[in-house]
C-alpha atoms as a PDB file:
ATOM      1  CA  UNK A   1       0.000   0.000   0.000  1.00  0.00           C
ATOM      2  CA  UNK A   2       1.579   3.168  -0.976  1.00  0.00           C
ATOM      3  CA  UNK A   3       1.681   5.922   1.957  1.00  0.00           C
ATOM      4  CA  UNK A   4      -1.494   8.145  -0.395  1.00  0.00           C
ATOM      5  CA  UNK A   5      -3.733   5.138  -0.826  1.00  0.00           C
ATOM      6  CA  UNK A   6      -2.933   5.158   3.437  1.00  0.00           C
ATOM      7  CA  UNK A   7      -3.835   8.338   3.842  1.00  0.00           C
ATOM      8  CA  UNK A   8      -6.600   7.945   1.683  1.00  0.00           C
ATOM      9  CA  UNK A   9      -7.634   5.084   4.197  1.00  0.00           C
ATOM     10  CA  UNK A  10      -7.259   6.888   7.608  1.00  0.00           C
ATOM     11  CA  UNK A  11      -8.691  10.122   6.411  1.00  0.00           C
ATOM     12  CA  UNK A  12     -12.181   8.281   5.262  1.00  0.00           C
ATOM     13  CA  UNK A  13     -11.836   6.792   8.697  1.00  0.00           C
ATOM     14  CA  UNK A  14     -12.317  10.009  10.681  1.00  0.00           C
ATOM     15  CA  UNK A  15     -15.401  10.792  12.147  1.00  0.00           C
ATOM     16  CA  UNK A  16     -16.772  14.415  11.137  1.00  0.00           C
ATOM     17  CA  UNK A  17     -15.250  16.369  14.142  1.00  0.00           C
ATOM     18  CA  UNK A  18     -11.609  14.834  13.617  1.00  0.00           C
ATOM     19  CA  UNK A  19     -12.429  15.414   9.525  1.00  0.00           C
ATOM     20  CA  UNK A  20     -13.197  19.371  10.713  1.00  0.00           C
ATOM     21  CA  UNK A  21      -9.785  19.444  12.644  1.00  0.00           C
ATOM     22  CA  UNK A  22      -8.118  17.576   9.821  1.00  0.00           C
ATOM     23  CA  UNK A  23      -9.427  19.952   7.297  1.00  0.00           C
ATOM     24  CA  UNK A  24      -8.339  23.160   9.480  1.00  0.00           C
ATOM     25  CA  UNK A  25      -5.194  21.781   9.641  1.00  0.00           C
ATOM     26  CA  UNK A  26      -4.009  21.129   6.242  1.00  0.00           C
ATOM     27  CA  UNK A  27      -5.303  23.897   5.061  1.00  0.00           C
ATOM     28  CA  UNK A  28      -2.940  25.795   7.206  1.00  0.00           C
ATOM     29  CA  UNK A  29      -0.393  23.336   6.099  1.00  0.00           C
ATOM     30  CA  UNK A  30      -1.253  23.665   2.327  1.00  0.00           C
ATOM     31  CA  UNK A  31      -1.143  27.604   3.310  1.00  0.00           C
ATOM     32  CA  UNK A  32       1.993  28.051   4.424  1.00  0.00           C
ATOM     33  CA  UNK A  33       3.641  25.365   1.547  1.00  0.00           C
ATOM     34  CA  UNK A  34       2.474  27.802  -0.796  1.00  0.00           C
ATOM     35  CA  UNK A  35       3.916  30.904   1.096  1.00  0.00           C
ATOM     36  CA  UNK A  36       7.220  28.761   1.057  1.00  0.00           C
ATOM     37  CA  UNK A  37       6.989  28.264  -2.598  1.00  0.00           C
ATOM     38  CA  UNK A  38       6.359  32.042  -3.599  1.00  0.00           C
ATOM     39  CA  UNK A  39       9.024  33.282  -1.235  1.00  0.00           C
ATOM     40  CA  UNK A  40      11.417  31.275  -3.068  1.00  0.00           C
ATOM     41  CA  UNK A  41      10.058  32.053  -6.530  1.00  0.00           C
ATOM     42  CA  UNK A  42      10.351  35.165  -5.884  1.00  0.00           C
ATOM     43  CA  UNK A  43      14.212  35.087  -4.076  1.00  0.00           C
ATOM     44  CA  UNK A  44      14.841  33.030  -7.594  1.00  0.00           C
ATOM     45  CA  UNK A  45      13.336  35.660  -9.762  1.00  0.00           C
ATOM     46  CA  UNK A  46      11.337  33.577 -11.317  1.00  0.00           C
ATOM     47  CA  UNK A  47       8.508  36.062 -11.391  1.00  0.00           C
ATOM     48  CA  UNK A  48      10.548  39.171 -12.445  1.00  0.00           C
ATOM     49  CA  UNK A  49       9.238  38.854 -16.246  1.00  0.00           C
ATOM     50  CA  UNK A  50       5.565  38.532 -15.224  1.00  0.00           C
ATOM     51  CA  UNK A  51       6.128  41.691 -12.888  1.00  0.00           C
ATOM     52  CA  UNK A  52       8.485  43.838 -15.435  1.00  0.00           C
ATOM     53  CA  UNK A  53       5.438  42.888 -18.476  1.00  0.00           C
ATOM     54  CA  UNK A  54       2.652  44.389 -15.992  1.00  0.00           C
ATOM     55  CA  UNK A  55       4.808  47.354 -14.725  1.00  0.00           C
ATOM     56  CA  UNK A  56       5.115  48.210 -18.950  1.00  0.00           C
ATOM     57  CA  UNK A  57       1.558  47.548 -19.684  1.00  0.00           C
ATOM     58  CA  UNK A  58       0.537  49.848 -17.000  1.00  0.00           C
ATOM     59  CA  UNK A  59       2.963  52.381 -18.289  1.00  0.00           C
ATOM     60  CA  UNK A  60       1.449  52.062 -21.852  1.00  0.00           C
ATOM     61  CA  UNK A  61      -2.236  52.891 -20.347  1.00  0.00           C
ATOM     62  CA  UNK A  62      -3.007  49.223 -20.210  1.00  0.00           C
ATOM     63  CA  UNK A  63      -4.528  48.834 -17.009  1.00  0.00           C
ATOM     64  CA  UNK A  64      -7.522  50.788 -14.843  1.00  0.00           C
ATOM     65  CA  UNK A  65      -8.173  50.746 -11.303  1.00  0.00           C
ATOM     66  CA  UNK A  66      -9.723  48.577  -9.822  1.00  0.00           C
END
């Protein structure tokens, strides 16, 4: 059994309050994994293009408030 089809197991065995707690929890956890991930693709630049192409549309009169 591979450790999702596990998971998969042991989360259909929760009852609904430990489902609740399980669902607050990753959702933190799923959260802050993406916080982790933007940090670092923005440390690696990997954003810079999408940033410098909407900082030159703007300057061409290519956006409006929102």
């Amino acid at each position: 059994m591979t450790k999702i089809e596990k998971l998969v197991r042991d989360v259909r065995a929760l009852s609904e309050k430990e489902l609740v707690r399980f669902r607050e929890w990753f959702a933190e956890f799923d959260a802050a994994a993406w916080d982790r991930q933007l940090d670092e693709d923005v440390q690696a630049g990997k954003l810079d293009a999408m940033a410098d192409a909407a900082l030159a549309d703007h300057r061409a009169g290519r956006s409006r408030k929102l």
